[in-house]
N, C-alpha and C. Protein backbone atom coordinates (compact mmCIF):
# COMPACT_ATOMS: atom_id res chain seq x y z
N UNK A 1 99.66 -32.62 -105.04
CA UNK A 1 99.69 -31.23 -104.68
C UNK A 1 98.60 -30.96 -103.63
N UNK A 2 99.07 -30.43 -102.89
CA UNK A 2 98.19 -29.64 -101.60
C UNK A 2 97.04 -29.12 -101.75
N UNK A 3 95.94 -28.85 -101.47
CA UNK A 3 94.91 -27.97 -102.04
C UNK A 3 94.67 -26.49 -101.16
N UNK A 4 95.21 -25.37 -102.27
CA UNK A 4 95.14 -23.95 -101.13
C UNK A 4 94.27 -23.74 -101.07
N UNK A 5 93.91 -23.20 -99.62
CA UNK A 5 92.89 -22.58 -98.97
C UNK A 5 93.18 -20.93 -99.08
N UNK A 6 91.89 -20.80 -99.47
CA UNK A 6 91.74 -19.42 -99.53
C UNK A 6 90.82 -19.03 -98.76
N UNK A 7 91.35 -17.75 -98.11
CA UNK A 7 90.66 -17.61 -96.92
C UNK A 7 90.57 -16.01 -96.96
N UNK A 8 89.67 -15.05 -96.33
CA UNK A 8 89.38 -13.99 -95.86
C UNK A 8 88.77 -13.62 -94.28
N UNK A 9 90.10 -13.13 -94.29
CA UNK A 9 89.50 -12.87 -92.67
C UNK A 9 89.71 -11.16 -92.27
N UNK A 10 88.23 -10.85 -91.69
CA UNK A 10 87.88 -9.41 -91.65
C UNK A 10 87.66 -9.30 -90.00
N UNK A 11 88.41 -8.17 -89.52
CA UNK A 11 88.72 -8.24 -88.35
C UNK A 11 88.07 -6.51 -88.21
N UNK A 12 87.09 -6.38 -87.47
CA UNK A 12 86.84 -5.17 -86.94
C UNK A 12 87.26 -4.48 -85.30
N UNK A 13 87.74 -3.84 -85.51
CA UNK A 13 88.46 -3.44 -84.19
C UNK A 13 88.29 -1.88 -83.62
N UNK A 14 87.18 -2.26 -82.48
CA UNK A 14 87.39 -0.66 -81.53
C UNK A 14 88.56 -0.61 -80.63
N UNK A 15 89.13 0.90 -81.01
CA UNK A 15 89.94 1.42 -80.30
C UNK A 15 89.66 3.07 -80.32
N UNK A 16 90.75 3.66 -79.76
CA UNK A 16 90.74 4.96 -79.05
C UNK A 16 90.78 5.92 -80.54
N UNK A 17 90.51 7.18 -81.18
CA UNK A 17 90.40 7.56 -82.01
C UNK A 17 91.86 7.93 -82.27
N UNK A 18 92.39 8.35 -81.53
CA UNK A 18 93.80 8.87 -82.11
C UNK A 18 94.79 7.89 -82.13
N UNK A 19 94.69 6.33 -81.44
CA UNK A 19 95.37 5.18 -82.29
C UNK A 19 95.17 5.10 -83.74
N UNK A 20 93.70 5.15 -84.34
CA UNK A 20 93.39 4.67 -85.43
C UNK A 20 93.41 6.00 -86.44
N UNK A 21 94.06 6.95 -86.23
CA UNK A 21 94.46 7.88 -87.04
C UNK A 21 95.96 8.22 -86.74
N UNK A 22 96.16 6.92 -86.16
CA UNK A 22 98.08 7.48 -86.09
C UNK A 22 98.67 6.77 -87.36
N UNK A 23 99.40 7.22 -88.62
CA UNK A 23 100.01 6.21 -89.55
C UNK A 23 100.94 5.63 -89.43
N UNK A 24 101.45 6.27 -88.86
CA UNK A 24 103.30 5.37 -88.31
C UNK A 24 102.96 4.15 -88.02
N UNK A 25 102.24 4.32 -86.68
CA UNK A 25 101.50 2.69 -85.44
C UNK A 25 100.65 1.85 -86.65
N UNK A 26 99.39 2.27 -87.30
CA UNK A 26 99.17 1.31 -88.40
C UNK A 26 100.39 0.79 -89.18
N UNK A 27 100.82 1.45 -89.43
CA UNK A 27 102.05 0.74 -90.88
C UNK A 27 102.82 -0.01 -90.15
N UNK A 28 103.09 0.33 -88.65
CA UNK A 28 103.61 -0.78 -88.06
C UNK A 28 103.45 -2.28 -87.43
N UNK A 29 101.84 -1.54 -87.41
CA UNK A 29 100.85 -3.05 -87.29
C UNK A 29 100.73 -4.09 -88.14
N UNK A 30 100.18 -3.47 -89.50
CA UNK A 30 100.53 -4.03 -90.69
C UNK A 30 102.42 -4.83 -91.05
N UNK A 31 102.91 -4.32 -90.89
CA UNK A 31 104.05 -4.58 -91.02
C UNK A 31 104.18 -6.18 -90.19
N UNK A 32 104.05 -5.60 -88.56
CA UNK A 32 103.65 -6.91 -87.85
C UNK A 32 103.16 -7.98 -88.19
N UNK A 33 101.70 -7.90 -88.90
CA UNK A 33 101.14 -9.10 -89.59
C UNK A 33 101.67 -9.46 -90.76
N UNK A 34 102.15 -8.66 -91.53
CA UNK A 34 103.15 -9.13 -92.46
C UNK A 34 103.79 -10.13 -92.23
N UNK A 35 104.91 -10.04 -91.64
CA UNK A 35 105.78 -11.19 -90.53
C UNK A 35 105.32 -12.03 -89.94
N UNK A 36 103.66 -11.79 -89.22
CA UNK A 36 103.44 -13.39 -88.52
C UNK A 36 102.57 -14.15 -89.39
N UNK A 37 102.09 -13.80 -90.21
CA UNK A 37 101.84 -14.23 -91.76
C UNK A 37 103.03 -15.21 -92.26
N UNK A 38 103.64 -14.78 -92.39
CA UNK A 38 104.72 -15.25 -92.90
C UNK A 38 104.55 -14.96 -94.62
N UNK A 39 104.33 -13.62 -94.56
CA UNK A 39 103.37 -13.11 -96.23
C UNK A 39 104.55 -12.53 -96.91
N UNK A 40 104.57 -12.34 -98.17
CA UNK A 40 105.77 -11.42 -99.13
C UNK A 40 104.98 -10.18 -99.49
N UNK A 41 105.54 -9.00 -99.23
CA UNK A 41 105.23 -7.91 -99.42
C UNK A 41 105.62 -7.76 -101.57
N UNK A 42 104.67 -7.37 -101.65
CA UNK A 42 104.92 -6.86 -103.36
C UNK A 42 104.86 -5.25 -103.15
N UNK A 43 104.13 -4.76 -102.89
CA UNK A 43 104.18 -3.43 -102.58
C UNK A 43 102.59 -2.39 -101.44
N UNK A 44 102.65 -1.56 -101.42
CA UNK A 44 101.62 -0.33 -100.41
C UNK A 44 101.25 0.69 -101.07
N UNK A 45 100.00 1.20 -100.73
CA UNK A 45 100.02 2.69 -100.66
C UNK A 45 98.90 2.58 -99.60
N UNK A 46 99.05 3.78 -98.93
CA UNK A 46 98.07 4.66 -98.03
C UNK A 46 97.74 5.83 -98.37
N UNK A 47 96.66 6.17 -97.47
CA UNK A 47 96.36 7.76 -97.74
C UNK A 47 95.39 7.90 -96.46
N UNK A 48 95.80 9.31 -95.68
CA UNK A 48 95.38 9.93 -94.48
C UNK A 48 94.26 10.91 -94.82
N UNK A 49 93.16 10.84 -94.48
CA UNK A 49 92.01 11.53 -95.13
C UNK A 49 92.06 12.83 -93.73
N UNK A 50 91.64 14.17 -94.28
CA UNK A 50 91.64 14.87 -93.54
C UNK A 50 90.25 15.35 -93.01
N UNK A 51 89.69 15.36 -91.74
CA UNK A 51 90.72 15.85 -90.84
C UNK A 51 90.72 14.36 -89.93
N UNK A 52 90.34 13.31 -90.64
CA UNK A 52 90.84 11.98 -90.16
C UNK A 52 90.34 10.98 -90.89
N UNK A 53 90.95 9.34 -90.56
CA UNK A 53 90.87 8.00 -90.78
C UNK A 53 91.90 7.83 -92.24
N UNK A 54 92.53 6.72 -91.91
CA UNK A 54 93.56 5.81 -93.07
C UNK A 54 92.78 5.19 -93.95
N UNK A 55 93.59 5.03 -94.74
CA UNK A 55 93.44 3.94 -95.74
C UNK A 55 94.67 3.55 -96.32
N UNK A 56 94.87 2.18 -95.69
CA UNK A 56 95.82 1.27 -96.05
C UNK A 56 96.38 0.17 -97.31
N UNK A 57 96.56 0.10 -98.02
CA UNK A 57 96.74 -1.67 -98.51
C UNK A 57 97.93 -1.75 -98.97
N UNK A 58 98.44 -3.44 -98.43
CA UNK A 58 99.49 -4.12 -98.54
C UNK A 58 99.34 -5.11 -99.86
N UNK A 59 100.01 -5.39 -100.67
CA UNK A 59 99.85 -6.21 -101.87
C UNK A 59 101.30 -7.17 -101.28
N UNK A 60 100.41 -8.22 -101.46
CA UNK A 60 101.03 -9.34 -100.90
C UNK A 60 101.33 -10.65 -102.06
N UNK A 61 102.33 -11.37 -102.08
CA UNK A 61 102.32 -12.08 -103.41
C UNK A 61 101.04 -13.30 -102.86
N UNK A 62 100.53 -13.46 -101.72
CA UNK A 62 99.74 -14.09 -101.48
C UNK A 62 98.48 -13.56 -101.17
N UNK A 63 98.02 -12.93 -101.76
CA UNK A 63 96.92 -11.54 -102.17
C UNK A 63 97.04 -10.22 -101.33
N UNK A 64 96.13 -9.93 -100.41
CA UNK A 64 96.63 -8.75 -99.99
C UNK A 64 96.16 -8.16 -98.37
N UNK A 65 96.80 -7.18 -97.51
CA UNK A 65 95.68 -6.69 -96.67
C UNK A 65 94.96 -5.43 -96.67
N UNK A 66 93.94 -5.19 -96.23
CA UNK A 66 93.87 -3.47 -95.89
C UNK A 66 92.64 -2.89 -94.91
N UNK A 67 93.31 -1.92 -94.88
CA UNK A 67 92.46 -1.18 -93.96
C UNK A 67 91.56 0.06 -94.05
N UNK A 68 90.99 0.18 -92.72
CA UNK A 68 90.17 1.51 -93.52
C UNK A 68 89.93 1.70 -91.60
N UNK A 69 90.24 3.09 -91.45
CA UNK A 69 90.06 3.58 -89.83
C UNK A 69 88.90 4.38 -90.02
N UNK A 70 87.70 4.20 -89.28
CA UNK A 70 86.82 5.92 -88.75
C UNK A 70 87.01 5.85 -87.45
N UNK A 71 87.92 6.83 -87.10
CA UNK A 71 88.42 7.30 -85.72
C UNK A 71 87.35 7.98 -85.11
N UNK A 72 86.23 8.86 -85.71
CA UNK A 72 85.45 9.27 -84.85
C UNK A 72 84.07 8.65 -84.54
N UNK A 73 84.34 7.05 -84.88
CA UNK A 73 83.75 5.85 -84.56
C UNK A 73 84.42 5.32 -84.14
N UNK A 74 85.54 5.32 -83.94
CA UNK A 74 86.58 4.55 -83.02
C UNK A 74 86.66 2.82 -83.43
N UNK A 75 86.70 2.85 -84.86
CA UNK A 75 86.44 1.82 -85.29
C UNK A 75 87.50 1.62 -86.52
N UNK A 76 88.07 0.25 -86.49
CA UNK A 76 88.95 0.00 -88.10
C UNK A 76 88.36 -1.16 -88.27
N UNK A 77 88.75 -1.38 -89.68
CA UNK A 77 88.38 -3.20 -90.65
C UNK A 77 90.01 -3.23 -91.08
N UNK A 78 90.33 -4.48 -90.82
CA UNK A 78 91.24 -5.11 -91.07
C UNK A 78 90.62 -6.28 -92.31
N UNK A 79 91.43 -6.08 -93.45
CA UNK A 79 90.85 -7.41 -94.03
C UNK A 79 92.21 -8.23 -94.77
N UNK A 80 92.37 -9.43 -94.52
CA UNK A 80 93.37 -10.40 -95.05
C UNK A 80 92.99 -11.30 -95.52
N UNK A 81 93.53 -11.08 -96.44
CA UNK A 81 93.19 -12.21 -97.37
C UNK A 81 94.35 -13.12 -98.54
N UNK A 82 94.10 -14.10 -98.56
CA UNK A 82 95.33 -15.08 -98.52
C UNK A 82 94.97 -16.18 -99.46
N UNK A 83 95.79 -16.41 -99.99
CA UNK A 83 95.90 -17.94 -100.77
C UNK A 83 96.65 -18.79 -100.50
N UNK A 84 96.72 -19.51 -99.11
CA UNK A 84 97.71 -20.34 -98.85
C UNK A 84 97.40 -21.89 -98.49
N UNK A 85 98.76 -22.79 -98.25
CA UNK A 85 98.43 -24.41 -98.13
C UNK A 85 98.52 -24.21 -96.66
N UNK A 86 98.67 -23.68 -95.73
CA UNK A 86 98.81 -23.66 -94.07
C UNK A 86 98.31 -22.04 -93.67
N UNK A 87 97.32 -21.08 -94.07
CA UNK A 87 96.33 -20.43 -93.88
C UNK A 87 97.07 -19.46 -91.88
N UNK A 88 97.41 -18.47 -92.01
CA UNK A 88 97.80 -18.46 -90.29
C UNK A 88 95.96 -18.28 -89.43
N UNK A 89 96.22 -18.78 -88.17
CA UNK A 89 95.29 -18.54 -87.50
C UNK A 89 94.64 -16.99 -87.08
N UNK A 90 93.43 -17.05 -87.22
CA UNK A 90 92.78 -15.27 -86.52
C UNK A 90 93.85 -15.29 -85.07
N UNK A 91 93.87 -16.01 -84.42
CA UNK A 91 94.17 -15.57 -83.08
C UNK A 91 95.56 -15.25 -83.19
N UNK A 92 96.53 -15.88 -84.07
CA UNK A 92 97.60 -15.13 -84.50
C UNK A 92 97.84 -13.87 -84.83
N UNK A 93 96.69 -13.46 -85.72
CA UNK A 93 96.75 -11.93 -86.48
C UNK A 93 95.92 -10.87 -85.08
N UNK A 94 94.84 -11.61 -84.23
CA UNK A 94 94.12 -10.72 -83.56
C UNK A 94 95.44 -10.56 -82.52
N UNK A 95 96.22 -11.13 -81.99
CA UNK A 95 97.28 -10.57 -81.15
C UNK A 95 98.11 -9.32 -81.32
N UNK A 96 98.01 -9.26 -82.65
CA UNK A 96 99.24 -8.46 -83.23
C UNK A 96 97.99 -7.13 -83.03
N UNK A 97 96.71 -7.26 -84.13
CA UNK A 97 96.27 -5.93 -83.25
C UNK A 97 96.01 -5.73 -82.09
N UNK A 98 95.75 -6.59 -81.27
CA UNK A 98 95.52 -6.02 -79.78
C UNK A 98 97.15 -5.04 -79.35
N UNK A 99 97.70 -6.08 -79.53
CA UNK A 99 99.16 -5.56 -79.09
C UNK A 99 99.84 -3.73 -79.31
N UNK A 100 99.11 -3.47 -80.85
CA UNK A 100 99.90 -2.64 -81.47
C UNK A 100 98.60 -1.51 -81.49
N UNK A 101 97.37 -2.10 -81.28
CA UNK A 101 95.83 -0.45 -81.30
C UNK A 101 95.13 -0.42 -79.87
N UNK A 102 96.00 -1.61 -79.37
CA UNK A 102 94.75 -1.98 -77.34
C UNK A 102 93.60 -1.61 -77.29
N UNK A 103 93.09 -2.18 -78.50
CA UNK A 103 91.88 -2.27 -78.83
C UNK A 103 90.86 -3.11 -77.70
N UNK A 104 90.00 -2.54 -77.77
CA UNK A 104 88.70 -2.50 -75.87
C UNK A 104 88.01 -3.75 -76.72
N UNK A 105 87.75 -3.98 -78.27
CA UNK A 105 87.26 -5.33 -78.95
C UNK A 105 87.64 -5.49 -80.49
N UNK A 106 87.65 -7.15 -80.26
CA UNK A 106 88.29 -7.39 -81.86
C UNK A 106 87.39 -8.32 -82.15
N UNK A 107 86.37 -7.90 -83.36
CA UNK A 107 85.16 -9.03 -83.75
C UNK A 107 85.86 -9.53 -85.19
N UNK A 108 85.90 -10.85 -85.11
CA UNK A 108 86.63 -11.69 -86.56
C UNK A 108 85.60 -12.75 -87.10
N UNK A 109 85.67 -12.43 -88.15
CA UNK A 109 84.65 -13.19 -89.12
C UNK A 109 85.45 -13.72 -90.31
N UNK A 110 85.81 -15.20 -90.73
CA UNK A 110 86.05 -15.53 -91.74
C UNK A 110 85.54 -15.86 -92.82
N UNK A 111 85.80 -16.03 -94.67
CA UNK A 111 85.47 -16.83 -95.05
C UNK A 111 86.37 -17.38 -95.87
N UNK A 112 86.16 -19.23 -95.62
CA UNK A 112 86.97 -19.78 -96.76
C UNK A 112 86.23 -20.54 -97.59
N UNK A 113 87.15 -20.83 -98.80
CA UNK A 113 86.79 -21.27 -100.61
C UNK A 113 88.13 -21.87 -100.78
C-alpha cells in the first residue's frame, strides 16, 4: 500500500475588495479547485458577513477546503487540505485563483505529515 501524504496548503491571496466579497465568483472558484483536485465534494456551507467578507467551507471526502475574505484588506486564505497518494500541485490550485480573483499576489505555504 501507498503511503498518503497529507498535506496543507494555505494560499493567501490579494485582490480587489469587491472580488473577495462577491459569493457567486468564490463558490465558483472553489468549485474550480474542486475539479482540478480531482476532490469529492461531501457537502458546504457559507456565510456573507455584513457589511462584508465570506466564509466558505467545502467538506471533501478527502478532508476539506475553506476560506475566509477581508475585503477591506483586500485579502483571502485559501486553505486545502488533503489526504491523498498523488497530493495536486500549489501551482495547479494557484492558477485556478489567479484565474477566477486576478489576484495582484498569491503567497503559498505548505505543510506535509
Amino acid at each position: 500500500m501507498d503511503p498518503i501524504d497529507y498535506r496543507t496548503q494555505v494560499f493567501t491571496v490579494t485582490a480587489d475588495a469587491g472580488t473577495l466579497n462577491d459569493h457567486a465568483l468564490l463558490s465558483r472558484c472553489v468549485d474550480e479547485l474542486i475539479t482540478v483536485g480531482n476532490f469529492t465534494r461531501i457537502d458546504g456551507v457559507s456565510h456573507q458577513f455584513k457589511p462584508q467578507g465570506i466564509t466558505m467551507v467545502a467538506l471533501l471526502s478527502e478532508s476539506h477546503i475553506a476560506l475566509h475574505t477581508w475585503p477591506e484588506r483586500q485579502t483571502a486564505k485559501f486553505v486545502v487540505a488533503t489526504c491523498q497518494n498523488d497530493p495536486v500541485p500549489s501551482k495547479d490550485l494557484q492558477r485556478v485563483l489567479q484565474f477566477h480573483l486576478k489576484a495582484s499576489r498569491i503567497l503559498t505555504s505548505e505543510i506535509n505529515s
